[in-house]
Protein backbone atom coordinates (compact mmCIF):
# COMPACT_ATOMS: atom_id res chain seq x y z
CA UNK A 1 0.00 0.00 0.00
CA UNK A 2 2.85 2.33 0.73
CA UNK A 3 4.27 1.91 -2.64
CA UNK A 4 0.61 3.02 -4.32
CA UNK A 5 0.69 5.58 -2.10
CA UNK A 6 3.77 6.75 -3.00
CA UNK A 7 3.92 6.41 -6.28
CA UNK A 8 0.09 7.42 -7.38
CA UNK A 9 -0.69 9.96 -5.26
CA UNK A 10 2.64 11.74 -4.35
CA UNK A 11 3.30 12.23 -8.16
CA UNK A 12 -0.33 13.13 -9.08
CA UNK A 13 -0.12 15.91 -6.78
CA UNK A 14 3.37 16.70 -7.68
CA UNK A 15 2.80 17.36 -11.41
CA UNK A 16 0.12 19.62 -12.34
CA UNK A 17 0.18 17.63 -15.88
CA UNK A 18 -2.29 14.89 -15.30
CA UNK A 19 -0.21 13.09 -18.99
CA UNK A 20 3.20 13.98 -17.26
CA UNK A 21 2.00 12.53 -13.67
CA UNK A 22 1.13 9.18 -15.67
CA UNK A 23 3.88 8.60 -17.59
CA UNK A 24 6.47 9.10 -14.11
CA UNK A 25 4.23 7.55 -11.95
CA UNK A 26 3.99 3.79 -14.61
CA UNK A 27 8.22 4.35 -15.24
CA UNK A 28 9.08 5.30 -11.82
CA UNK A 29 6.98 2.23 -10.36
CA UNK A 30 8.43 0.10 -12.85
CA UNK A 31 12.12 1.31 -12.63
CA UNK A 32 11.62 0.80 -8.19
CA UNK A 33 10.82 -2.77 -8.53
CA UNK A 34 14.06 -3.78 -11.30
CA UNK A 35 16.41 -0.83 -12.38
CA UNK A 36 18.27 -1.13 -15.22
CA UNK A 37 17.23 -4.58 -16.05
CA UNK A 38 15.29 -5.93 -19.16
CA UNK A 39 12.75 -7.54 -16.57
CA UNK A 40 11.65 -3.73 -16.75
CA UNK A 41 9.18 -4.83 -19.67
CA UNK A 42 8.07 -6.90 -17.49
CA UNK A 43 6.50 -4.79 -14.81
CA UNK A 44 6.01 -1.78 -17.28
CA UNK A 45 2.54 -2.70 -18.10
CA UNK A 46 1.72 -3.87 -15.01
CA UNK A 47 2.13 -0.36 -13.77
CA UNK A 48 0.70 1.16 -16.22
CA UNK A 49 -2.68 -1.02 -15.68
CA UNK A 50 -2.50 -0.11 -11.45
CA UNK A 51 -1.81 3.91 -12.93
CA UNK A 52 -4.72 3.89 -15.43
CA UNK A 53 -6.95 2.62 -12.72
CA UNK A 54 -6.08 5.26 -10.34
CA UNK A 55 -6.05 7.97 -12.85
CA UNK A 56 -9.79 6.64 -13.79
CA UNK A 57 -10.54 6.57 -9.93
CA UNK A 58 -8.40 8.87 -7.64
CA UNK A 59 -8.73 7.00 -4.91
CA UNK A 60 -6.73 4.39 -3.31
CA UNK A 61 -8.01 1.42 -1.35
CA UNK A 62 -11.81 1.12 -3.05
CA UNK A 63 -13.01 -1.97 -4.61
CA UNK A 64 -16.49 -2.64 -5.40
């Protein structure tokens, strides 16, 4: 939970870009979990299915 935390709503309210947020927020997630390893395409769109859902949502924590 801390890492959706961090990494959703930290950067959405960093960047006042909602398409600048996204794209930090799926890389950054990403680039946390491997570094500079090709396993990185890997988790890529994994992140960016867990940022598109908060971007649809803003909220953390709600499932229904």
């Amino acid at each position: 939970m801390f890492e959706e935390a961090a990494f959703r709503t930290t950067i959405y309210r960093f960047f006042k870009n909602d398409k600048i947020a996204y794209i930090v927020s799926c890389v950054g997630f990403a680039w946390m979990h491997t570094g500079p390893n090709p396993i990185l395409i890997v988790y890529l769109p994994m992140s960016i299915v867990l940022t598109s859902i908060y971007h649809r949502r803003r909220v953390l924590g709600k499932v229904y």
